[in-house]
N, C-alpha and C. Protein backbone atom coordinates (compact mmCIF):
# COMPACT_ATOMS: atom_id res chain seq x y z
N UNK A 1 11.51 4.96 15.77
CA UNK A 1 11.34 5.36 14.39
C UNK A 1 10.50 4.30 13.67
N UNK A 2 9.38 4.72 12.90
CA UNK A 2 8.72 3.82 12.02
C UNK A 2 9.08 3.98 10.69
N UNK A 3 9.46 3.03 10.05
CA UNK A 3 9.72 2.90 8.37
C UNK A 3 8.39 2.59 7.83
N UNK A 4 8.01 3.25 7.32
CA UNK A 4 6.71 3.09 6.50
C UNK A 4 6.80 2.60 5.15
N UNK A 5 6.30 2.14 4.52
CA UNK A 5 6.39 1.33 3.01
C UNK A 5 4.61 1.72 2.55
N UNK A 6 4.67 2.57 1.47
CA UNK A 6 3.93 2.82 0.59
C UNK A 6 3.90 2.05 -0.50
N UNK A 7 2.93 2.72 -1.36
CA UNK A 7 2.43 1.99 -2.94
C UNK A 7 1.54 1.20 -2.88
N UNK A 8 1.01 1.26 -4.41
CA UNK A 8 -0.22 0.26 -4.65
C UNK A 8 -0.13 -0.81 -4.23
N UNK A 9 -1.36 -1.48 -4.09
CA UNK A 9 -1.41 -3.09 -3.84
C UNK A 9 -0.71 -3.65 -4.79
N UNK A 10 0.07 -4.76 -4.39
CA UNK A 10 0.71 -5.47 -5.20
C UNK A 10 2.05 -5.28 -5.73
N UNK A 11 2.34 -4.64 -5.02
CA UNK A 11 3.88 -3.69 -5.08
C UNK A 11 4.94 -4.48 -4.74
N UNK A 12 4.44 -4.94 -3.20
CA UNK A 12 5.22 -6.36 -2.48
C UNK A 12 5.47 -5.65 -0.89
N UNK A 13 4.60 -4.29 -0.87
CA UNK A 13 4.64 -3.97 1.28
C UNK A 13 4.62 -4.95 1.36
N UNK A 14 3.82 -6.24 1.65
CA UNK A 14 4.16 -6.85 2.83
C UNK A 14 5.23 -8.03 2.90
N UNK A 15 4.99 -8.23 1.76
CA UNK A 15 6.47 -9.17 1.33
C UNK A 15 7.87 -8.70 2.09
N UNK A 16 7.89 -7.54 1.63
CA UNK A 16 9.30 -6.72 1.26
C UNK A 16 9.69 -6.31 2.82
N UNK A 17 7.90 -5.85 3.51
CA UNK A 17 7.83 -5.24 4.67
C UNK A 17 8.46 -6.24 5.69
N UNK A 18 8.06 -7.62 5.69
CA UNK A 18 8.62 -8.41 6.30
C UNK A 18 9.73 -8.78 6.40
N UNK A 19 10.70 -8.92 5.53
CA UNK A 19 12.20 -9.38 5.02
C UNK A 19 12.60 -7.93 5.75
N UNK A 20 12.56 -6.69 5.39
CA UNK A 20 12.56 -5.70 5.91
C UNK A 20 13.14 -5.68 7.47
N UNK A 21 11.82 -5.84 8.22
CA UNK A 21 11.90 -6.50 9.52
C UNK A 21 12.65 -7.24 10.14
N UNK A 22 12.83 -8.24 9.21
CA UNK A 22 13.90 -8.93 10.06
C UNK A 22 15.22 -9.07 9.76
N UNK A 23 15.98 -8.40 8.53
CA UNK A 23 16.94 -8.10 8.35
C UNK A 23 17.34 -6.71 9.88
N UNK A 24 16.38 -6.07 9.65
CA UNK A 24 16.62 -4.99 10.94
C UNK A 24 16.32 -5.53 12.42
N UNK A 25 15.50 -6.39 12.44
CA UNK A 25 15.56 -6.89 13.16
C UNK A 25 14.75 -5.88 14.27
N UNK A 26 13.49 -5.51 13.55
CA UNK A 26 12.12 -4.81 14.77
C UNK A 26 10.94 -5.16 13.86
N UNK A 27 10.08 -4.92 14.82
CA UNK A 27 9.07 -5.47 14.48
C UNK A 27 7.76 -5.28 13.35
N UNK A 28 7.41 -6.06 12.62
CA UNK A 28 6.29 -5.45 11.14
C UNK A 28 5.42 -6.00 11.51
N UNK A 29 4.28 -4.48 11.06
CA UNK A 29 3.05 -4.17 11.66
C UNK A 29 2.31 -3.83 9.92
N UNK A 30 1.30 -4.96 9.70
CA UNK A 30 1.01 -4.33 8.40
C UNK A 30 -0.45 -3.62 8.71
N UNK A 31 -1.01 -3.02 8.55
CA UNK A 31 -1.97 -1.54 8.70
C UNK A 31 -2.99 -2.55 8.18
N UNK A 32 -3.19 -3.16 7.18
CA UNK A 32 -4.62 -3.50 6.67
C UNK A 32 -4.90 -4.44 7.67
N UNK A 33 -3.91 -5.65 7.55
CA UNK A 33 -4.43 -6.73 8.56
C UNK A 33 -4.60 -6.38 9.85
N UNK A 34 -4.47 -5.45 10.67
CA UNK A 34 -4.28 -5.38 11.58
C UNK A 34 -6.14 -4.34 11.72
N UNK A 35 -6.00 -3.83 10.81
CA UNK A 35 -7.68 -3.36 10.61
C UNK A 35 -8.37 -4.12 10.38
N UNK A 36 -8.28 -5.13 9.73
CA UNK A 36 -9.17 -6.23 9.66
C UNK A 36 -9.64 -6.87 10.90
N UNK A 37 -8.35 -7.33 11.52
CA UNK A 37 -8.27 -8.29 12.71
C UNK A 37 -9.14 -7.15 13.77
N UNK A 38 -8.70 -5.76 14.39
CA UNK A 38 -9.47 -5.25 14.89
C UNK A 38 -11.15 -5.23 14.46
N UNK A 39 -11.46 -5.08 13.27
CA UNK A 39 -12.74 -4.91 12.73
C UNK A 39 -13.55 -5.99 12.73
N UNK A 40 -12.86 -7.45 12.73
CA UNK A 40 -13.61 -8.54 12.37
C UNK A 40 -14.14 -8.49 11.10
N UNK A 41 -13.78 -8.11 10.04
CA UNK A 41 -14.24 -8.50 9.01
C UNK A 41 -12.48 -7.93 7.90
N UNK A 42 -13.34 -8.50 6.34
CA UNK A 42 -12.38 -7.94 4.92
C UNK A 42 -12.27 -6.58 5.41
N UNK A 43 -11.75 -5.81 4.57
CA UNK A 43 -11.82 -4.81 3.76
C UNK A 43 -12.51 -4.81 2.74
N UNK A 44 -13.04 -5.38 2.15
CA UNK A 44 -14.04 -5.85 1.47
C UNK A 44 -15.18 -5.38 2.02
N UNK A 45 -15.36 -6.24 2.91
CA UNK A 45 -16.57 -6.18 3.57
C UNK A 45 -16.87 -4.84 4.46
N UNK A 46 -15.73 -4.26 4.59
CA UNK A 46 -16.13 -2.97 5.05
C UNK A 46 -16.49 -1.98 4.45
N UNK A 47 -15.81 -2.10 2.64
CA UNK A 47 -16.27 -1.34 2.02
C UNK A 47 -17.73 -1.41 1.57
N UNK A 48 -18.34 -2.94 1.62
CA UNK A 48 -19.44 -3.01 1.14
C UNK A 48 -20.97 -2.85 1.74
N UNK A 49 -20.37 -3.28 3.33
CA UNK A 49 -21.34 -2.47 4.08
C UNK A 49 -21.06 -1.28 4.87
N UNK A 50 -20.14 -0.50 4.83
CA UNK A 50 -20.35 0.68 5.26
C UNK A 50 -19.52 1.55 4.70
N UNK A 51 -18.90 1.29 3.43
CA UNK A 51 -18.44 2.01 2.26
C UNK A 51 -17.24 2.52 2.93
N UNK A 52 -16.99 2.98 1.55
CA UNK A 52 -15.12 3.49 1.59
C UNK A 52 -14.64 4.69 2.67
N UNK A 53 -15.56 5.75 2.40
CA UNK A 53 -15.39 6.68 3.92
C UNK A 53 -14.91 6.15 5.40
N UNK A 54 -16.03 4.87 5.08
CA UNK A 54 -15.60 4.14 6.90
C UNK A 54 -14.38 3.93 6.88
N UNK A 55 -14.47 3.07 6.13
CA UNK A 55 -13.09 2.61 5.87
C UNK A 55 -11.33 3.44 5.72
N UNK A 56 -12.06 4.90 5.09
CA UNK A 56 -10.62 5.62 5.26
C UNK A 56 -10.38 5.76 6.71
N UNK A 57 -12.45 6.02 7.10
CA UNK A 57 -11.70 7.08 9.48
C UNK A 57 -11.07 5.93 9.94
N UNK A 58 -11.59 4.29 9.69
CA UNK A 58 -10.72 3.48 10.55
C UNK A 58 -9.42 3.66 9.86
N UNK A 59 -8.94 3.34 8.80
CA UNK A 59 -7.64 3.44 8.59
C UNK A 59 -7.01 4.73 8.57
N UNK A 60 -7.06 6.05 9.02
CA UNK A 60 -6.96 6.85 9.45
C UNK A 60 -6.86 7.02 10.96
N UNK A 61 -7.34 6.41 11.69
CA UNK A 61 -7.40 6.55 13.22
C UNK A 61 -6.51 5.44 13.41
N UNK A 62 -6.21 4.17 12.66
CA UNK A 62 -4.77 3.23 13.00
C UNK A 62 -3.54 3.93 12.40
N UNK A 63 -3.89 5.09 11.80
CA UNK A 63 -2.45 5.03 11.07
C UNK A 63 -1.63 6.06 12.01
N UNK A 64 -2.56 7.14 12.32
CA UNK A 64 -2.33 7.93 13.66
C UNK A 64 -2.48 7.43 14.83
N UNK A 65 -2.30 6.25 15.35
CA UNK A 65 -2.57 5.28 16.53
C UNK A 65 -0.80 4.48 16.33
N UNK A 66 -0.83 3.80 15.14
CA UNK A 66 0.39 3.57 14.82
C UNK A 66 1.90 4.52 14.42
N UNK A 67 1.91 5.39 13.90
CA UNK A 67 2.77 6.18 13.53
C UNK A 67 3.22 7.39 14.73
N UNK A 68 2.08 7.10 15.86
CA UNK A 68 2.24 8.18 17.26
C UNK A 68 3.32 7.23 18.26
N UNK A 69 3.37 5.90 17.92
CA UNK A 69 4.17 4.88 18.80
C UNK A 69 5.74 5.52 18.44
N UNK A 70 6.84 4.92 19.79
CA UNK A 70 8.07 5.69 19.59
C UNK A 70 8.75 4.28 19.27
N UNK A 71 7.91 2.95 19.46
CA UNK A 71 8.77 2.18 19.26
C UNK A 71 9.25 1.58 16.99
N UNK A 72 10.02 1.73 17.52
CA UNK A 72 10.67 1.02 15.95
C UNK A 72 9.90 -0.49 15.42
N UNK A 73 9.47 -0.16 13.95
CA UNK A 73 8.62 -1.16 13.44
C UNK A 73 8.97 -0.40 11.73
N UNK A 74 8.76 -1.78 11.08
CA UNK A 74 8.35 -1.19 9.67
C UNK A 74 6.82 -1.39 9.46
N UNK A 75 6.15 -0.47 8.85
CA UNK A 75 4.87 -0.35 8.51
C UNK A 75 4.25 -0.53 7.29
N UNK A 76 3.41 -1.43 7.26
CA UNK A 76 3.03 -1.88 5.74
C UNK A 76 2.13 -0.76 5.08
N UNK A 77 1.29 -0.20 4.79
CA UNK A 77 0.49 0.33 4.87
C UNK A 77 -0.68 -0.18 3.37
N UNK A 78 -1.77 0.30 3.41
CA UNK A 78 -2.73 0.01 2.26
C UNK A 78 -2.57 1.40 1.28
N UNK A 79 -2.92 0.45 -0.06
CA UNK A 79 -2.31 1.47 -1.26
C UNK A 79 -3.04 2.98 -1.21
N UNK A 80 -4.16 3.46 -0.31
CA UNK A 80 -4.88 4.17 -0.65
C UNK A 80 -4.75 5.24 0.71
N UNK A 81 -3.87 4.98 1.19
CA UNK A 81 -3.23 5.49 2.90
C UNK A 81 -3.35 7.12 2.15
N UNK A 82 -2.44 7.55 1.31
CA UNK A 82 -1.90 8.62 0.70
C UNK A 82 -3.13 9.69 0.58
N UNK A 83 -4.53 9.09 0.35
CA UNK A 83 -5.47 10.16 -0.10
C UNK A 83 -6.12 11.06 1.03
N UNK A 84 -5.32 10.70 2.46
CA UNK A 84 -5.83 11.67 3.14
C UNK A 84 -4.24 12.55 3.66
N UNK A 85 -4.21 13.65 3.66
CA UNK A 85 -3.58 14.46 3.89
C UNK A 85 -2.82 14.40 5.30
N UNK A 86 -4.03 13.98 6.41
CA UNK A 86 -3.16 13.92 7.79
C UNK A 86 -2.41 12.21 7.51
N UNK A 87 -2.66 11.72 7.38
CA UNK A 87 -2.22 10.00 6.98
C UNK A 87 -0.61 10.53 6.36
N UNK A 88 -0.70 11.15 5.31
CA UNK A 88 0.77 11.64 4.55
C UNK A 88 1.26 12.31 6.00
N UNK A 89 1.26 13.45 6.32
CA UNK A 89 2.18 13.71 7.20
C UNK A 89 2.25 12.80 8.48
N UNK A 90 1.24 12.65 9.18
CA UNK A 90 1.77 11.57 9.99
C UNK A 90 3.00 10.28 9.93
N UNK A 91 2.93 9.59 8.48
CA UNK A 91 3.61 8.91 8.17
C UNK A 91 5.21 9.55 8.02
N UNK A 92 4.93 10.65 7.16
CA UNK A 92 6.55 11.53 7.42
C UNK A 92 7.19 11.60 8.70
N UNK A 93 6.12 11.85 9.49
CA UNK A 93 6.61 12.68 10.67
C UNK A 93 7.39 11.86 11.60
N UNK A 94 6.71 10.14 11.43
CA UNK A 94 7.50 9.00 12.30
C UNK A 94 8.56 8.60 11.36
N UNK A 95 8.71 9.03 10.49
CA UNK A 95 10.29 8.18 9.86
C UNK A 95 10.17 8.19 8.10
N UNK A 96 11.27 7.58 7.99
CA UNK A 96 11.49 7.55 6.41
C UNK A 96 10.32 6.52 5.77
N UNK A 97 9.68 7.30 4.73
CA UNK A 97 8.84 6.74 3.72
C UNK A 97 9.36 6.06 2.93
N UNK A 98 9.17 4.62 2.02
CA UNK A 98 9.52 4.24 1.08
C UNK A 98 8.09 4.30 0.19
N UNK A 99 8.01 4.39 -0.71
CA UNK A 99 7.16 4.22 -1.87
C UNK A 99 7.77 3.10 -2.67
N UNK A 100 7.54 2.10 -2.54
CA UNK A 100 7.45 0.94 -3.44
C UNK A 100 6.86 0.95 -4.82
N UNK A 101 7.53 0.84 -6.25
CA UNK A 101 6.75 1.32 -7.00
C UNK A 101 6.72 -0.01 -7.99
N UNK A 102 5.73 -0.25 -8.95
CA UNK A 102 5.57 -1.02 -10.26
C UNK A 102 4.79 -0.59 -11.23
N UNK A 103 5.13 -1.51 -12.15
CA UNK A 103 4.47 -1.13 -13.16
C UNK A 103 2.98 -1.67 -13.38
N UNK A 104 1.73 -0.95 -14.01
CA UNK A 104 0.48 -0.95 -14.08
C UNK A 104 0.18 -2.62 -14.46
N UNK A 105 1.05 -3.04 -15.25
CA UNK A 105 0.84 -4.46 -15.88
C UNK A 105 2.06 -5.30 -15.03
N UNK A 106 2.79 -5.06 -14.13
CA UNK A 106 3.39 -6.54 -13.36
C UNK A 106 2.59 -6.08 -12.30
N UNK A 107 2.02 -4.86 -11.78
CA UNK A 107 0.72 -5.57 -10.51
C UNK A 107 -0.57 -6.02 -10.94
N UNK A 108 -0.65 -5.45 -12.04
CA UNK A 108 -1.98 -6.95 -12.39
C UNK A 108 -1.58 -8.02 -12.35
N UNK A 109 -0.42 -8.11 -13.01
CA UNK A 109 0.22 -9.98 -12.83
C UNK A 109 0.09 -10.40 -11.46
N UNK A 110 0.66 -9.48 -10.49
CA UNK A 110 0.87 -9.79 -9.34
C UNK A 110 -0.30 -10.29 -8.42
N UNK A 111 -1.52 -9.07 -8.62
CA UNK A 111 -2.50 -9.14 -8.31
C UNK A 111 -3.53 -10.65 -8.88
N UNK A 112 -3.71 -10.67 -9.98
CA UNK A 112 -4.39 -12.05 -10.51
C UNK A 112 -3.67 -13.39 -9.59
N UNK A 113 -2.17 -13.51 -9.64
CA UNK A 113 -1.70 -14.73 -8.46
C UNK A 113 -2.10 -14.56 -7.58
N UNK A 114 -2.72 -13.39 -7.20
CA UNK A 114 -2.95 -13.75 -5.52
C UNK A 114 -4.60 -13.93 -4.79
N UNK A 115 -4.73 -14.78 -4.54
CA UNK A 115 -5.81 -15.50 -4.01
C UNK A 115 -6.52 -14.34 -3.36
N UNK A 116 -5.60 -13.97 -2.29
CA UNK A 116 -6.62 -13.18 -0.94
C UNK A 116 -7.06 -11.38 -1.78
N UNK A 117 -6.32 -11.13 -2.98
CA UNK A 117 -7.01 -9.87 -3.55
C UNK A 117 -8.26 -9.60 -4.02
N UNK A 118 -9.02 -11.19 -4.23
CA UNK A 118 -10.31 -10.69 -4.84
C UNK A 118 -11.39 -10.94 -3.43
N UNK A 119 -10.95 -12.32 -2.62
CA UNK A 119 -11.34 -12.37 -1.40
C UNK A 119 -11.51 -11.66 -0.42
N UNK A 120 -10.43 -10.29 0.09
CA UNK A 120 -10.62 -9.36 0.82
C UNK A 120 -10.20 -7.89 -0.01
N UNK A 121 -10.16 -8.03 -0.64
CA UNK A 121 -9.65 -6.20 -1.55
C UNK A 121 -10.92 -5.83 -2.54
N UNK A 122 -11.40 -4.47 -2.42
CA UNK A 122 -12.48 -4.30 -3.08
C UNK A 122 -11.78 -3.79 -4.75
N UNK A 123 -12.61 -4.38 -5.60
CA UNK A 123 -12.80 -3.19 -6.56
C UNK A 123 -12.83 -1.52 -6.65
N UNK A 124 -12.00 -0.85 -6.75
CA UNK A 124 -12.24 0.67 -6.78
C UNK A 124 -12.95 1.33 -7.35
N UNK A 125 -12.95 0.60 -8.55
CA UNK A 125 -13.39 1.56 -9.54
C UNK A 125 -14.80 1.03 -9.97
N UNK A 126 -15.79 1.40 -10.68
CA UNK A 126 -16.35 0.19 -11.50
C UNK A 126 -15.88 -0.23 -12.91
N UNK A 127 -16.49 -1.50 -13.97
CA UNK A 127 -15.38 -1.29 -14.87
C UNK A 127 -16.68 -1.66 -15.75
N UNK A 128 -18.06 -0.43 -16.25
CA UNK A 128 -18.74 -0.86 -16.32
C UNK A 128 -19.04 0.81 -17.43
N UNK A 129 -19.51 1.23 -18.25
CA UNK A 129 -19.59 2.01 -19.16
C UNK A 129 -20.86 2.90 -18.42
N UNK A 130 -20.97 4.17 -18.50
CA UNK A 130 -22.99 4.73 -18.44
C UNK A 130 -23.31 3.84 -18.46
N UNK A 131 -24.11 3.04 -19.66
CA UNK A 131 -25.25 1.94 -19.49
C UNK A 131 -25.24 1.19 -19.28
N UNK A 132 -23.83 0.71 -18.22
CA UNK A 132 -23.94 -0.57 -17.51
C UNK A 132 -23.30 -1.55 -18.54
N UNK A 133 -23.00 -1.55 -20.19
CA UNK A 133 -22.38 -2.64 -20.97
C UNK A 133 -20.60 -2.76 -20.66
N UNK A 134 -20.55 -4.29 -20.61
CA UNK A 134 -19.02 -4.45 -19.94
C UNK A 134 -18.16 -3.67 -21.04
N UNK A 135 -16.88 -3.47 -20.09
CA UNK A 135 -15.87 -2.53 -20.69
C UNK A 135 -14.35 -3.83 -21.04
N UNK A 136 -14.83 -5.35 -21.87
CA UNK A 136 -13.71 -5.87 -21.96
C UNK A 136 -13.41 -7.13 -20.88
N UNK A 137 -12.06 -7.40 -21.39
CA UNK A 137 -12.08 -8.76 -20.07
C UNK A 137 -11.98 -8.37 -19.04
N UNK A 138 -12.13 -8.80 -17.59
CA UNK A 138 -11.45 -8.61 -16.58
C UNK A 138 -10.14 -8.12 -16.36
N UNK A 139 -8.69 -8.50 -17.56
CA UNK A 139 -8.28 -8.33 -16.80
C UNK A 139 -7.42 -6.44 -17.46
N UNK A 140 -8.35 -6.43 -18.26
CA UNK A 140 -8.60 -4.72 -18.89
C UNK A 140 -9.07 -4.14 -17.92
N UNK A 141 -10.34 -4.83 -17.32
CA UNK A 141 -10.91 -3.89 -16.44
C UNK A 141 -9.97 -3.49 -14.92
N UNK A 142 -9.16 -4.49 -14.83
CA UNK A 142 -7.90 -4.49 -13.91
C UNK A 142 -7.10 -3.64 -14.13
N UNK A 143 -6.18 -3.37 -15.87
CA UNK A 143 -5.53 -2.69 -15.74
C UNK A 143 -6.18 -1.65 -15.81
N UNK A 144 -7.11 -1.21 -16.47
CA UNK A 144 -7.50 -0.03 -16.29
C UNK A 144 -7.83 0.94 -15.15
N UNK A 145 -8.17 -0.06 -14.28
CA UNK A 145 -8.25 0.48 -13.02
C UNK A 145 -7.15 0.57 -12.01
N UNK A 146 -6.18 0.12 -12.45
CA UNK A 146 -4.76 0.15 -11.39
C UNK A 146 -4.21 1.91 -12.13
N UNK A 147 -4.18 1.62 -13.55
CA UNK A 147 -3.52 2.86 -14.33
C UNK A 147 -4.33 4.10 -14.04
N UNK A 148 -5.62 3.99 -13.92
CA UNK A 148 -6.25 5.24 -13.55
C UNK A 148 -6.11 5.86 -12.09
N UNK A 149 -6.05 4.95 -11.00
CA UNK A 149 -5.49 5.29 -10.05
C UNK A 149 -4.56 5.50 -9.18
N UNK A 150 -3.43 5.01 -10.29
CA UNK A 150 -2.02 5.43 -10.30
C UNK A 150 -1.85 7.04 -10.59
N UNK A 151 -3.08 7.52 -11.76
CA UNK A 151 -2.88 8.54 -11.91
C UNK A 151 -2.52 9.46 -11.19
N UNK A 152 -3.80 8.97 -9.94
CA UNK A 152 -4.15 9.95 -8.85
C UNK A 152 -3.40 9.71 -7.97
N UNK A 153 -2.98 8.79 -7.54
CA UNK A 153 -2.10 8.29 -6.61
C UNK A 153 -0.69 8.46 -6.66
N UNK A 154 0.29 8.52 -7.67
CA UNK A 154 1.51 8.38 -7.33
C UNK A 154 2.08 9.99 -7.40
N UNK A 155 1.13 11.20 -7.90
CA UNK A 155 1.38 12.77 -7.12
C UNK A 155 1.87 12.59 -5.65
N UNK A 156 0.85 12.03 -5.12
CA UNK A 156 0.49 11.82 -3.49
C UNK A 156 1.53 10.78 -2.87
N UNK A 157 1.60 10.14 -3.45
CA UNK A 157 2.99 9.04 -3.46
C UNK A 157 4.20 9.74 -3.06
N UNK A 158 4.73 10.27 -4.65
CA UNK A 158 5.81 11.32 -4.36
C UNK A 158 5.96 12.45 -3.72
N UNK A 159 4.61 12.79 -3.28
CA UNK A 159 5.26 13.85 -2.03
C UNK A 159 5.24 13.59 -0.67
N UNK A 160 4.90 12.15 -0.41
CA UNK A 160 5.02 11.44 1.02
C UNK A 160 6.40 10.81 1.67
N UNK A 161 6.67 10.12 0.12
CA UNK A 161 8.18 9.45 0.64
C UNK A 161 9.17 9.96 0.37
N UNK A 162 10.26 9.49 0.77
CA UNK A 162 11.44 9.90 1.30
C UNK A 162 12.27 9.07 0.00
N UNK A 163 12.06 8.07 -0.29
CA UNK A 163 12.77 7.55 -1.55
C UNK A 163 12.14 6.33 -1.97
N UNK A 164 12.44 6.11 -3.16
CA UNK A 164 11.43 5.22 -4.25
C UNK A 164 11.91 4.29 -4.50
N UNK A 165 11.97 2.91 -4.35
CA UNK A 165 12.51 1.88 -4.95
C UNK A 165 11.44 0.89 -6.06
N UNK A 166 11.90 0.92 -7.51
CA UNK A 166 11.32 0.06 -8.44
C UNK A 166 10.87 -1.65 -7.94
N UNK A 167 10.19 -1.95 -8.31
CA UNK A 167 10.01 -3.18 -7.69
C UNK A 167 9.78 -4.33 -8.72
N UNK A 168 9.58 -4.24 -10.07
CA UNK A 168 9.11 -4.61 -11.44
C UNK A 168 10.35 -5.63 -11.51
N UNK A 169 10.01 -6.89 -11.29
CA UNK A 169 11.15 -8.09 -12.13
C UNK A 169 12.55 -8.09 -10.95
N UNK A 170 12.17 -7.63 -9.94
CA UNK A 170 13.40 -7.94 -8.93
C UNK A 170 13.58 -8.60 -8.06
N UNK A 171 14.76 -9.01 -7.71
CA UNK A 171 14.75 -10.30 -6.64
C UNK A 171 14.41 -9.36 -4.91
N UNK A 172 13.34 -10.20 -4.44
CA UNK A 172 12.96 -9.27 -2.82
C UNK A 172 14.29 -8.99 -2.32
N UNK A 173 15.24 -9.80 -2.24
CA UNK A 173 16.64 -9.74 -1.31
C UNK A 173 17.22 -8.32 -1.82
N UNK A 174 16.99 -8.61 -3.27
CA UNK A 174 17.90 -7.77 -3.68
C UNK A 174 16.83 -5.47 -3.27
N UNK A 175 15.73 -5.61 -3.59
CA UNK A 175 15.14 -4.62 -2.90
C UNK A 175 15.31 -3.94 -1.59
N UNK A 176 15.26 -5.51 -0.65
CA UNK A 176 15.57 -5.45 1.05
C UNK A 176 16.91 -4.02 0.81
N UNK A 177 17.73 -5.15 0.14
CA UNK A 177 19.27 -4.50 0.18
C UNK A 177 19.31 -2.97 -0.16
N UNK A 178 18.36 -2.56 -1.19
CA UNK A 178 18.58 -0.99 -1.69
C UNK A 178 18.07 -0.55 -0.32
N UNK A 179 17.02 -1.08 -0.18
CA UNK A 179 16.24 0.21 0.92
C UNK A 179 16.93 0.31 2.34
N UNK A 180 18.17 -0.91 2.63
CA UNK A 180 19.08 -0.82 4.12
C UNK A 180 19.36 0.52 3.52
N UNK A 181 20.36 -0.12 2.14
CA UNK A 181 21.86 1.01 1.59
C UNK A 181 20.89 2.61 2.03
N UNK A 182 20.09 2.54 1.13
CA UNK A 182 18.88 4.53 1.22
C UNK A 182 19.02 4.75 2.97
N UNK A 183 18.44 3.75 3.68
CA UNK A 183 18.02 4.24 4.96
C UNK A 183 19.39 4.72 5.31
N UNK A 184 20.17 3.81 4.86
CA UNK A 184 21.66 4.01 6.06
C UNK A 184 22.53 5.74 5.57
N UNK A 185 21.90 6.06 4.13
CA UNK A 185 22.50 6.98 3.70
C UNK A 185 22.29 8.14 3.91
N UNK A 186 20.45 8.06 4.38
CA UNK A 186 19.82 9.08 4.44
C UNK A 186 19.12 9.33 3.09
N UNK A 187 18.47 9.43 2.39
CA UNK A 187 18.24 9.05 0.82
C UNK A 187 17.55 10.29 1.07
N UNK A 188 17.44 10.93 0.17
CA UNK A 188 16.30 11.65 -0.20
C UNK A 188 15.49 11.79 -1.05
N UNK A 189 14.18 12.45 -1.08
CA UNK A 189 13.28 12.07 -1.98
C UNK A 189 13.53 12.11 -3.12
């Protein structure tokens, strides 16, 4: 069985994914790094030279490479897994989904602390008006772009997982703990 862990960047997959792991005690496999490490390069860099398409077939062909395995792992996955249709069921199909969720303004917080998001994570959106004049500070152009693609994203969210845990201002231990209690209960969406 694979436990999969959804949601935007900055949610805390891999944090959460890990503690996860070894409270259960099998093994975590996070989807981006593991595309990277195969690819030799960012995600970044994949988006920038061979754009986001590439980037969904490879992460599309690991996620169905990963989620076809019978062995038990929790799975990190990247926030943008959800926008292809076989990716959603595949992920159902090996085990219970979590959707990790926050709020638009504690993953910007989250996101600005973290070093490796501007280093390997692309920009989605642009944050740049028609004629090219800036749209505000950075970190407007941040939220704006997490909230707009939350829009689109957390439809697709909620019809992938199996149950939702808040993640906004909580202790990791204490998260680990909801998502044993859900798994062990059977939770439903």
């Amino acid at each position: 069985m694979i436990i999969s862990l959804i949601g935007y960047r900055g949610t805390g997959k891999t944090t959460i994914g890990q503690l996860l792991a070894h409270e259960l005690s099998i093994p975590f496999i996070d989807a981006d790094m593991l595309l990277q490490e195969r690819a030799g390069r960012t995600i970044k860099e994949i988006f920038a030279t061979n754009g986001e398409a590439t980037f969904r077939q490879l992460e599309s062909s690991l996620i169905l490479e990963l989620t076809g395995s019978r062995e038990p792992a929790i799975l990190s996955t990247g926030g943008g897994v959800v926008l292809n249709p076989f990716n959603r069921q595949a992920l159902r199909n090996a085990g219970p989904v979590v959707w990790l969720r926050a709020s638009p303004h504690v993953i910007c917080q989250r996101l600005s602390q973290d070093p490796a998001t501007a280093a390997q994570r692309p920009a989605l959106l642009t944050n740049t008006t028609p004629t090219g004049a800036s749209q505000g500070s950075p970190g407007e152009a941040m939220l704006r772009e997490v909230e707009t693609l939350l829009k689109i994203r957390e439809p697709l969210y909620l019809e992938t997982a199996t149950f939702q845990v808040e993640t906004d201002h909580r202790n990791e231990r204490d998260i680990v703990r909801e998502i044993v209690a859900s798994l062990e209960q059977g939770s439903p969406r």
